[in-house]
C-alpha atoms as a PDB file:
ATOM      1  CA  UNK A   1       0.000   0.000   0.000  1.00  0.00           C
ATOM      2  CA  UNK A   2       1.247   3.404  -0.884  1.00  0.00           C
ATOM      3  CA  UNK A   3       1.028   5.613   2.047  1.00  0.00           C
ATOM      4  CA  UNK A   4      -2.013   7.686   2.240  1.00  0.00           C
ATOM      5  CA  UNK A   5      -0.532  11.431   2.270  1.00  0.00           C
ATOM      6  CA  UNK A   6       1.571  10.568  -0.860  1.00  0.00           C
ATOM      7  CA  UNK A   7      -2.118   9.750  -2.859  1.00  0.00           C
ATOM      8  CA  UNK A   8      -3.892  12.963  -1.733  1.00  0.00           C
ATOM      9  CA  UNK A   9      -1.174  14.967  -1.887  1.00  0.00           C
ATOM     10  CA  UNK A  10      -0.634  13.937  -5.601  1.00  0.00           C
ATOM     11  CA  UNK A  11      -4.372  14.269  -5.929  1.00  0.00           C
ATOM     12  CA  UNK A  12      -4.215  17.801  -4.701  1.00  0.00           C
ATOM     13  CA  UNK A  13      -1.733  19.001  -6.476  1.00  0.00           C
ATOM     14  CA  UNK A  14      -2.093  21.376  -9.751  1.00  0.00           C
ATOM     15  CA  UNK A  15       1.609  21.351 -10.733  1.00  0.00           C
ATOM     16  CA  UNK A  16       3.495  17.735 -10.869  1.00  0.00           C
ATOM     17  CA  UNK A  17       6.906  17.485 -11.352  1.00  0.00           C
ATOM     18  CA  UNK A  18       8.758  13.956 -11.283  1.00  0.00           C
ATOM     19  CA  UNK A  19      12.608  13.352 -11.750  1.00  0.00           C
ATOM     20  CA  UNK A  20      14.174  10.257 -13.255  1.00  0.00           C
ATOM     21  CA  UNK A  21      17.446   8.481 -12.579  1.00  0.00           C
ATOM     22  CA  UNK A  22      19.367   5.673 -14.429  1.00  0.00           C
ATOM     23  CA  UNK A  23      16.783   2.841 -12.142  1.00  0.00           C
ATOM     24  CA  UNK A  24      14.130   3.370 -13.710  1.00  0.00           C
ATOM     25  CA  UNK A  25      15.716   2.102 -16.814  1.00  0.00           C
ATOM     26  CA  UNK A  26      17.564  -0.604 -15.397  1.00  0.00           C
ATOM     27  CA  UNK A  27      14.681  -2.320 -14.531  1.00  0.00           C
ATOM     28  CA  UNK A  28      14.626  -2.107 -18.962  1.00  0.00           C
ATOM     29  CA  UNK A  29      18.225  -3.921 -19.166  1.00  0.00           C
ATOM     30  CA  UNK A  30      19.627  -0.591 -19.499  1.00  0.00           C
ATOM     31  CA  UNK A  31      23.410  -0.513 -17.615  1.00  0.00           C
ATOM     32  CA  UNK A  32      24.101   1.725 -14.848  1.00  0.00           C
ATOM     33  CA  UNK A  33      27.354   3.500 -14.865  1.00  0.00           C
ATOM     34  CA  UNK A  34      27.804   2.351 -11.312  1.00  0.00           C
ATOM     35  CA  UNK A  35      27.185  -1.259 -11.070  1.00  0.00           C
ATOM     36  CA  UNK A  36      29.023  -3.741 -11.997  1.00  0.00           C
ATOM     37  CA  UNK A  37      27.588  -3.536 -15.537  1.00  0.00           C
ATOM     38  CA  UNK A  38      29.167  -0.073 -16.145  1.00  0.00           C
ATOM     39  CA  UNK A  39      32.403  -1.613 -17.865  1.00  0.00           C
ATOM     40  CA  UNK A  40      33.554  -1.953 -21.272  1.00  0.00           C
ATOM     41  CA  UNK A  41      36.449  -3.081 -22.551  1.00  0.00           C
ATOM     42  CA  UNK A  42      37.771  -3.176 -19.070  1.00  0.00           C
ATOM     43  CA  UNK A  43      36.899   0.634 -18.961  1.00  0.00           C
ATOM     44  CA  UNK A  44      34.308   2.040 -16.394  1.00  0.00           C
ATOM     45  CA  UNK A  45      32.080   4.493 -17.804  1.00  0.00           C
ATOM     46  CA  UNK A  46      33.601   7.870 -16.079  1.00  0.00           C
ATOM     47  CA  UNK A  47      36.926   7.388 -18.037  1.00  0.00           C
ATOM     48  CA  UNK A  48      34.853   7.536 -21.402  1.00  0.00           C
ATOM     49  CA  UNK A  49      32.152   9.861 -20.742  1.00  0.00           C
ATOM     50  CA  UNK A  50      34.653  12.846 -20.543  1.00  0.00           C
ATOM     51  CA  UNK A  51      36.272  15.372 -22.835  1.00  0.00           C
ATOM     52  CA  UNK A  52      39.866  14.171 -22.227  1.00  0.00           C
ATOM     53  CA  UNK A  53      38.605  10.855 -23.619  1.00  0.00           C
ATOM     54  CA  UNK A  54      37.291  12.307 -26.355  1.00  0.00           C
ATOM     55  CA  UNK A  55      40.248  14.425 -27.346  1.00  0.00           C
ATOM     56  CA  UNK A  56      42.484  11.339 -26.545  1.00  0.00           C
ATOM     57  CA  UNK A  57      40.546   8.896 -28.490  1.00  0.00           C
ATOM     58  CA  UNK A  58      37.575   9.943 -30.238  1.00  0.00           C
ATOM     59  CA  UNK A  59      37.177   6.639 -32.419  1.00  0.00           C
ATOM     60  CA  UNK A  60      37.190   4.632 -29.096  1.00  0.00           C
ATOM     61  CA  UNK A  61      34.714   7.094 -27.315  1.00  0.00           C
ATOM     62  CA  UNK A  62      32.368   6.723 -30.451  1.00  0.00           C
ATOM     63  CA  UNK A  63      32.683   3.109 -30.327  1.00  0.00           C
ATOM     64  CA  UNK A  64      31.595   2.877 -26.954  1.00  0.00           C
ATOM     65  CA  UNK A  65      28.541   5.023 -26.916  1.00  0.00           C
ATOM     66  CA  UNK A  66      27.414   2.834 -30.832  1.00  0.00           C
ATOM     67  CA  UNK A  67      27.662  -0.250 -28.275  1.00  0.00           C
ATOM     68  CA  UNK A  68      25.206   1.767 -25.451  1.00  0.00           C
ATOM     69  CA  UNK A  69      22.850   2.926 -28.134  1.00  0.00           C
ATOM     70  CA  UNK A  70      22.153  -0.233 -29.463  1.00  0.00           C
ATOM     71  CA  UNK A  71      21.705  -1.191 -26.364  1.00  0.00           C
ATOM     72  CA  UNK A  72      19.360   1.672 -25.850  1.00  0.00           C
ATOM     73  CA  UNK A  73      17.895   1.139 -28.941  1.00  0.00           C
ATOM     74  CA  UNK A  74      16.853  -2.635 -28.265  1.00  0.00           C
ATOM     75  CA  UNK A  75      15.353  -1.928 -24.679  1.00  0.00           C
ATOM     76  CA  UNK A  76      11.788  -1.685 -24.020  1.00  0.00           C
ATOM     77  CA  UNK A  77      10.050   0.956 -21.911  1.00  0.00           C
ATOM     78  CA  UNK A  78       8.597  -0.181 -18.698  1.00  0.00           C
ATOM     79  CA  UNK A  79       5.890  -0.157 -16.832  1.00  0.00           C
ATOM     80  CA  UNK A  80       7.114   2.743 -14.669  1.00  0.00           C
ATOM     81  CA  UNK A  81       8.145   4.781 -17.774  1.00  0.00           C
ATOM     82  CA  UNK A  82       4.637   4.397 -18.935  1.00  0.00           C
ATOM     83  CA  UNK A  83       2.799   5.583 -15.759  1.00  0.00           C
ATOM     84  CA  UNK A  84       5.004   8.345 -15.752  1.00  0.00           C
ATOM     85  CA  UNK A  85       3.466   8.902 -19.632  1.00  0.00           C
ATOM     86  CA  UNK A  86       0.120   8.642 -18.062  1.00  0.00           C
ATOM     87  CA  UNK A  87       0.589  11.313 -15.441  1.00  0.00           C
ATOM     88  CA  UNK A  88       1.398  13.967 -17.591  1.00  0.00           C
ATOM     89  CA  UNK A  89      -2.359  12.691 -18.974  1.00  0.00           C
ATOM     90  CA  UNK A  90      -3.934  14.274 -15.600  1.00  0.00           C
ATOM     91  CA  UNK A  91      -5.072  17.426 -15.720  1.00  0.00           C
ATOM     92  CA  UNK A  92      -2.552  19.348 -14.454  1.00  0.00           C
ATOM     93  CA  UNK A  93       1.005  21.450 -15.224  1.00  0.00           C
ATOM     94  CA  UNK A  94       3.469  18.431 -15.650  1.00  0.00           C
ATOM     95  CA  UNK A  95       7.537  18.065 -16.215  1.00  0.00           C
ATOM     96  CA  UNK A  96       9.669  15.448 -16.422  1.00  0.00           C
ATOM     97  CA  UNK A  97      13.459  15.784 -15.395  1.00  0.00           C
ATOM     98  CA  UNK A  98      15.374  12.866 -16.318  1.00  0.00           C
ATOM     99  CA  UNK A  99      18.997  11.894 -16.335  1.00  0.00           C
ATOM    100  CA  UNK A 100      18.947   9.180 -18.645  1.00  0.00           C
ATOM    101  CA  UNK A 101      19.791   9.834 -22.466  1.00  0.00           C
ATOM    102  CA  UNK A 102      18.124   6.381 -23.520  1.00  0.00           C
ATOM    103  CA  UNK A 103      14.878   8.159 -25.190  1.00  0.00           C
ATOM    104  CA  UNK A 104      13.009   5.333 -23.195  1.00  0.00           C
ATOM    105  CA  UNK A 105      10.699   7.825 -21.726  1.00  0.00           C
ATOM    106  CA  UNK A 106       9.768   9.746 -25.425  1.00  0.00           C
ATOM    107  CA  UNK A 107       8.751   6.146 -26.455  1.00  0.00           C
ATOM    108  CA  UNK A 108       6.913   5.361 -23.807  1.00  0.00           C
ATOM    109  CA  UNK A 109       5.131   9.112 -24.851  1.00  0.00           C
ATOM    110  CA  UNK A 110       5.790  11.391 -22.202  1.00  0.00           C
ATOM    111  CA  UNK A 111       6.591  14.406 -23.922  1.00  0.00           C
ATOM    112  CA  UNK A 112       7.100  17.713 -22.012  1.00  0.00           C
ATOM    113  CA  UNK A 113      10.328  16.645 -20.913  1.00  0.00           C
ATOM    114  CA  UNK A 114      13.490  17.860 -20.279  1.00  0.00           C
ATOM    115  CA  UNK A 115      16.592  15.623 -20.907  1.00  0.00           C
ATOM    116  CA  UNK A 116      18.570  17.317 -18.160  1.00  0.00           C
ATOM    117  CA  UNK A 117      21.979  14.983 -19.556  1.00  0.00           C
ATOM    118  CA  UNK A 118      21.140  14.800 -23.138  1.00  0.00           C
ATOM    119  CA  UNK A 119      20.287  11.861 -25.124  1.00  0.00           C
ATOM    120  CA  UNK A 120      22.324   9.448 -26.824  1.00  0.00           C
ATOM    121  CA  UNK A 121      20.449   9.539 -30.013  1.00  0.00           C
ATOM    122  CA  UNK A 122      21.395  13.238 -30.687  1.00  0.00           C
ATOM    123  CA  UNK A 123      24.881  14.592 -31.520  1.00  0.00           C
ATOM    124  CA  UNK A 124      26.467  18.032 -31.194  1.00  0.00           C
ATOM    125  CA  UNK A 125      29.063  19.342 -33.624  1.00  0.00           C
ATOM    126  CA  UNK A 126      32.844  20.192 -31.630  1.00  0.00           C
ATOM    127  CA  UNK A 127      32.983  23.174 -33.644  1.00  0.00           C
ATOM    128  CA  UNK A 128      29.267  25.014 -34.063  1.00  0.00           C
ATOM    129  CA  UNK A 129      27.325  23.052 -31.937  1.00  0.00           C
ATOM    130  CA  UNK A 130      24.464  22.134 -34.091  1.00  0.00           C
ATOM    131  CA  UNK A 131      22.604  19.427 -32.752  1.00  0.00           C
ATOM    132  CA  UNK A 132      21.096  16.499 -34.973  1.00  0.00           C
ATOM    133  CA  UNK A 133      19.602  12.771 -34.340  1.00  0.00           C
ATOM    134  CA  UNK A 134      21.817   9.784 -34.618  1.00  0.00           C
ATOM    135  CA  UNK A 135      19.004   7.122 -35.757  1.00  0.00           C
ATOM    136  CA  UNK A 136      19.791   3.860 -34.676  1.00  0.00           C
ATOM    137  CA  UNK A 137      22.298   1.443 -36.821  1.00  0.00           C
ATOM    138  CA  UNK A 138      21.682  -2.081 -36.052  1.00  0.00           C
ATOM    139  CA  UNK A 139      25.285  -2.716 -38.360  1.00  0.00           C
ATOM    140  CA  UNK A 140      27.021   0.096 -36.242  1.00  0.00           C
ATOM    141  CA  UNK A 141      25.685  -0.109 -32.838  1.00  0.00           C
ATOM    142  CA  UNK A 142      25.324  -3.692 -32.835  1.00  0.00           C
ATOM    143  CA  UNK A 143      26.401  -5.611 -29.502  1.00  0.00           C
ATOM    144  CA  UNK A 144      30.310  -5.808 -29.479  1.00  0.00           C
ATOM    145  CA  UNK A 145      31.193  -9.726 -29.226  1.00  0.00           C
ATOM    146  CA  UNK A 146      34.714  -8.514 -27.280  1.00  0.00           C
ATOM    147  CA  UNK A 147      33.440  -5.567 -25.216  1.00  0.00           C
ATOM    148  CA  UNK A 148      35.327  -7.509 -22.538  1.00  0.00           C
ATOM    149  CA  UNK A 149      38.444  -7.080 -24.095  1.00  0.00           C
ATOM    150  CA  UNK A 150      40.796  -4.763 -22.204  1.00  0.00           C
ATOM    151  CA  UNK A 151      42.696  -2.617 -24.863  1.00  0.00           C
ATOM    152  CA  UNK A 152      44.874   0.160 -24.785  1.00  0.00           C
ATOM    153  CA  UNK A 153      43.688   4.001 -24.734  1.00  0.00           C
ATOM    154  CA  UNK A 154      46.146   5.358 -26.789  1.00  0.00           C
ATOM    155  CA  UNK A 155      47.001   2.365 -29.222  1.00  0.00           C
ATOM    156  CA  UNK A 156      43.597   1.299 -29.582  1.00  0.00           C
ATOM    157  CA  UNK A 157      42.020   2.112 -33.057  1.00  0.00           C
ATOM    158  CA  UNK A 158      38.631   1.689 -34.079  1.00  0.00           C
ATOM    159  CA  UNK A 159      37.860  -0.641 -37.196  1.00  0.00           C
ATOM    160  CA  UNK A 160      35.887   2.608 -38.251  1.00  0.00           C
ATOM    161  CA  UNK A 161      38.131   5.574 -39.722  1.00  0.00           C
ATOM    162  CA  UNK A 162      37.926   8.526 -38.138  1.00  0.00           C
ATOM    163  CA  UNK A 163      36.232   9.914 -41.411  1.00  0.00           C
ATOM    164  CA  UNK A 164      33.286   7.711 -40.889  1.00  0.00           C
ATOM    165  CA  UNK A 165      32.515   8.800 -37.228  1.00  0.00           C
ATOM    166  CA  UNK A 166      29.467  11.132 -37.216  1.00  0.00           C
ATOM    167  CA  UNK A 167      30.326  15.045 -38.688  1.00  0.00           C
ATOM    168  CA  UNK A 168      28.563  17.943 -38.759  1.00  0.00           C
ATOM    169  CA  UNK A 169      25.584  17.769 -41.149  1.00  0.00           C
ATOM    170  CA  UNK A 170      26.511  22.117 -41.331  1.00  0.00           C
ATOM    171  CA  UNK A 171      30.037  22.555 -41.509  1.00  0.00           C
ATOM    172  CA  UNK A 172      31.828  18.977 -41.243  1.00  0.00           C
ATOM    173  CA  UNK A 173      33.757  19.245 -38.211  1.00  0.00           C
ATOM    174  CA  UNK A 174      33.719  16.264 -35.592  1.00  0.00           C
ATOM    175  CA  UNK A 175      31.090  15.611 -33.922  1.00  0.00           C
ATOM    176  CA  UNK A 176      30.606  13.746 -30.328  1.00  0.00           C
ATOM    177  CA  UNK A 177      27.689  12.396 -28.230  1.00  0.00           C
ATOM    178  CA  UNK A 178      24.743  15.316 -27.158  1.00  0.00           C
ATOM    179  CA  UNK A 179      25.743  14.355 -23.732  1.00  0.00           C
ATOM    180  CA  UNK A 180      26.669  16.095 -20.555  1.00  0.00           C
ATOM    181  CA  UNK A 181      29.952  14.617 -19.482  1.00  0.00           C
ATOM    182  CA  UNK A 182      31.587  14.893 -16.359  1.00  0.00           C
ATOM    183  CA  UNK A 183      33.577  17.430 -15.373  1.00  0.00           C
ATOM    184  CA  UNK A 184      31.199  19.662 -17.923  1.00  0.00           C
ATOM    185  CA  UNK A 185      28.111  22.066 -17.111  1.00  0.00           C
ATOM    186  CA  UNK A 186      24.582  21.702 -17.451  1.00  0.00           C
ATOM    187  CA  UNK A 187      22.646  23.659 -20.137  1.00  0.00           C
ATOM    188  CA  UNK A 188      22.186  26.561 -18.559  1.00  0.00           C
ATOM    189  CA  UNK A 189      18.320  27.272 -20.065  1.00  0.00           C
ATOM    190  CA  UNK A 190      17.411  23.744 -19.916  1.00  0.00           C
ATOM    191  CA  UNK A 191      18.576  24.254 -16.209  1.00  0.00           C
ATOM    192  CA  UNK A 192      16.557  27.494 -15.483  1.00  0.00           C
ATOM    193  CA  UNK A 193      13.428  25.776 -17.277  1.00  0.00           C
ATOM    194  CA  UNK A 194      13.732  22.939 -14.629  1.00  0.00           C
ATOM    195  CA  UNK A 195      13.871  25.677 -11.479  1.00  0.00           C
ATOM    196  CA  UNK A 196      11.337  27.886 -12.703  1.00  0.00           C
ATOM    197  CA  UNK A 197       8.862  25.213 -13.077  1.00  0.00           C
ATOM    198  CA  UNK A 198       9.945  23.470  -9.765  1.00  0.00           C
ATOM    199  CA  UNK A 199       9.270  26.984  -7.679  1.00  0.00           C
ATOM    200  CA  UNK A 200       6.211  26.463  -8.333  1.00  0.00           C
ATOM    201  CA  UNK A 201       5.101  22.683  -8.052  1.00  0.00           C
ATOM    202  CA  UNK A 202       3.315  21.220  -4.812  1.00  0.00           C
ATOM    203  CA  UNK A 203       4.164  17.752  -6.002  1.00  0.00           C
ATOM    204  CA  UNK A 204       7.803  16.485  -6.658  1.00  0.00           C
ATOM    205  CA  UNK A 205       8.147  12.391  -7.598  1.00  0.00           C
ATOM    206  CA  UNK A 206      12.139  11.481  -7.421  1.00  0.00           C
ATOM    207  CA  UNK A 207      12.675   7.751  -8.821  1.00  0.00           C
ATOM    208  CA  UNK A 208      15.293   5.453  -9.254  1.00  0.00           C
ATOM    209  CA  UNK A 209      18.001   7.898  -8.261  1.00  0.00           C
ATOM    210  CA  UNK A 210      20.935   7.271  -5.515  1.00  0.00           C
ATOM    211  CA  UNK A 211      21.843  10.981  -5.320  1.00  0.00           C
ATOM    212  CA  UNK A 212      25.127  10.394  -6.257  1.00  0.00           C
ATOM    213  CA  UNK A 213      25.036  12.633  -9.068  1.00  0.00           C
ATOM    214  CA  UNK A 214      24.091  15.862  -7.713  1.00  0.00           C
ATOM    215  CA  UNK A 215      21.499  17.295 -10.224  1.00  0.00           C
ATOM    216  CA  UNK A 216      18.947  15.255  -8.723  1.00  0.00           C
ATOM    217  CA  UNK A 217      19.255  16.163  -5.140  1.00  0.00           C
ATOM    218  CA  UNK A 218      19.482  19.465  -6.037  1.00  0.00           C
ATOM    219  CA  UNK A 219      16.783  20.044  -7.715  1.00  0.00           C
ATOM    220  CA  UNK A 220      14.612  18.748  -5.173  1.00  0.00           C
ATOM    221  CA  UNK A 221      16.081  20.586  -2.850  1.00  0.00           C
ATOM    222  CA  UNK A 222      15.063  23.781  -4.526  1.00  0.00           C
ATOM    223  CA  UNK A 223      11.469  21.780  -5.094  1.00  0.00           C
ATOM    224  CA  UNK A 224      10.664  21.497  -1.250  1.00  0.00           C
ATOM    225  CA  UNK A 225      12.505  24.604  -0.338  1.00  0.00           C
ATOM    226  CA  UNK A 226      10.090  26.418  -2.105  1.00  0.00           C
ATOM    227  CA  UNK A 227       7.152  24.364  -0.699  1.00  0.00           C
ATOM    228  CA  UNK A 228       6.999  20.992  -2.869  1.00  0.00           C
ATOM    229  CA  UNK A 229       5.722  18.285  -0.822  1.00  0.00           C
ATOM    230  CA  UNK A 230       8.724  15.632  -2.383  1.00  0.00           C
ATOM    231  CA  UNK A 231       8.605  11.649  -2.469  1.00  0.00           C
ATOM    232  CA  UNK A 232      11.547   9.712  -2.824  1.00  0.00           C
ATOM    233  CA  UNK A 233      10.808   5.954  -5.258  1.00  0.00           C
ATOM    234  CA  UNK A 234      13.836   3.774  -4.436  1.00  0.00           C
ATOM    235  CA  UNK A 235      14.048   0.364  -2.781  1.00  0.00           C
ATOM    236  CA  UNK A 236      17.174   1.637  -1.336  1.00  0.00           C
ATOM    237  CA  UNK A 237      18.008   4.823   0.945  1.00  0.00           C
ATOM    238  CA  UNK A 238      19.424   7.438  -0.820  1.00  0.00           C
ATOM    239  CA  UNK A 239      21.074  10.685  -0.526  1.00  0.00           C
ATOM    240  CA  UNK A 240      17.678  12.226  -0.973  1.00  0.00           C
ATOM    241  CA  UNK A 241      16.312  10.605   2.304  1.00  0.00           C
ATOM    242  CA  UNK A 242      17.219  12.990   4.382  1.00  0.00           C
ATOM    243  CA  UNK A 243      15.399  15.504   1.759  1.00  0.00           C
ATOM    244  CA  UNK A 244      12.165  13.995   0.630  1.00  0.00           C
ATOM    245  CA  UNK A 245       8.840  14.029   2.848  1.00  0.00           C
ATOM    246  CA  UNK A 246       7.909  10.289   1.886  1.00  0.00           C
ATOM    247  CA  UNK A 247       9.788   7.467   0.627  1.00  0.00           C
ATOM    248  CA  UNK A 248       8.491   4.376  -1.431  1.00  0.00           C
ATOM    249  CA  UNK A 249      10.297   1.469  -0.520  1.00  0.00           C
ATOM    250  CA  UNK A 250      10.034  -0.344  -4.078  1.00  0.00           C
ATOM    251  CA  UNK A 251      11.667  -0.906  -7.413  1.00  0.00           C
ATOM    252  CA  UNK A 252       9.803   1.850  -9.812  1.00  0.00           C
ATOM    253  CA  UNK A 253       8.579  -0.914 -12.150  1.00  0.00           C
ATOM    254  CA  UNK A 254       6.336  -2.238  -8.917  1.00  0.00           C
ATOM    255  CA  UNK A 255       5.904   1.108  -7.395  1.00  0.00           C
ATOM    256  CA  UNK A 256       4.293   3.097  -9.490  1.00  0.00           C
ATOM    257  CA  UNK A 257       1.543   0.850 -11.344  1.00  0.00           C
ATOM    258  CA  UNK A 258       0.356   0.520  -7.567  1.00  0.00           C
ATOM    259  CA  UNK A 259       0.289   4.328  -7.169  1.00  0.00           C
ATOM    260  CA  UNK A 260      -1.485   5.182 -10.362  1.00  0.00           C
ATOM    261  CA  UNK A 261      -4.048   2.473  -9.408  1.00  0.00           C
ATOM    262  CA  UNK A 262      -4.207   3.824  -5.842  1.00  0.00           C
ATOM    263  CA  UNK A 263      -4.189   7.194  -6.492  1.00  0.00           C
ATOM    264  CA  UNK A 264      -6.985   6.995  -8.812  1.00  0.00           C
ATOM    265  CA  UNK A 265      -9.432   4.630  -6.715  1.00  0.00           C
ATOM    266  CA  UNK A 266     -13.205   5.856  -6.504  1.00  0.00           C
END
């Protein structure tokens, strides 16, 4: 049972906000940067998901991010992405703040969203910084038979030429992944857009985040500062614990088909 002041507070509220973290999608067979699924080629994720990396080795960085879209590509939205689809369907202001770049939630339909780290189907020239979709390439992206190969940074070379990695469809320079990397800062209007909406919102939904990465705690932070009654979906405690009002003890993909059931009982 999902505690009663979490279902009439929800039901109350006329501005919704709910922010997303990589378990949400795990629960899709999406990898998490931090588990023990977060390696390739011997390489944990936060040594290729930086500039450096992609100055050192922009073939290998490319390589690795093919191998997590078709990854991405082949997953299937849950049934916690598509609640959180249905409650922008209420009748209220909604937002979605996610962290994940795996599109999961635009296919399961929610769609005023705001893809607070990018997505990994978009790329951004090095040079202008147009943005344009990557569409999925089953021969490209397809699942690499020696990801657990360890191989040298420097040596290593891609069987694709650096010619064929994506360019600029404006003016031909490189191009790399339309993600936020570490070490890097957050889009600073996709950022306001997130705190102006969550000034205002009585209802704040945080799930399948640890907190590690601080976007997420700070946000609701500024959510229940400025009045946000905040609930915290994790099966684990979290840096957010300590924040939220409410906690839901339960993996999203359980938790909230028994909310949206609950929360609309006559």
């Amino acid at each position: 049972m999902i505690d009663a002041e979490v279902l009439e507070r929800y039901r109350t509220a006329r501005r919704v906000a709910v922010i997303t973290g990589a378990g949400i999608s795990h629960e899709s067979g999406i990898p998490t940067f931090r588990g023990p699924d977060g390696f390739w080629r011997k390489f944990p994720a936060h040594e290729l998901a930086t500039p450096r990396a992609f100055a050192r080795n922009p073939a290998l960085v490319w390589e690795w991010y093919n191998w997590r879209r078709g990854i991405c590509a082949r997953a299937v939205p849950n049934a916690a992405h598509k609640i959180v689809a249905r409650m922008e369907e209420d009748e209220r202001d909604f937002l979605l703040i996610t962290q994940n770049v795996d599109n999961l939630h635009r296919r399961a339909n929610s769609r005023a969203i705001i893809e607070i780290h990018g997505s990994i189907f978009r790329a951004r020239c090095s040079e202008c910084h147009h943005k344009f979709t990557l569409e999925y390439d089953p021969e490209r992206d397809a699942v690499d038979a020696h990801m657990d190969e360890a191989v040298d940074f420097d040596t290593y070379r891609s069987e694709h030429s650096q010619d064929s990695l994506p360019h600029c469809e404006r003016c031909g320079a490189l191009a790399r992944p339309d993600i936020v990397w570490f070490g890097e800062s957050y889009d600073q209007a996709l950022l306001g857009q997130a705190l102006d909406f969550l000034t205002a919102t009585q209802f704040v939904m945080v799930i399948g985040t640890s907190g590690m990465v601080p976007i997420p705690v700070y946000l609701t932070q500024h959510a229940v500062q400025h009045g946000a009654y905040a609930v915290d979906v994790n099966p684990d405690e979290s840096d957010l614990t300590a924040i939220v009002q409410a906690s839901i003890r339960m993996a999203a993909g359980i938790a909230l088909p028994a909310f949206w059931e609950q929360a609309h009982a006559r």
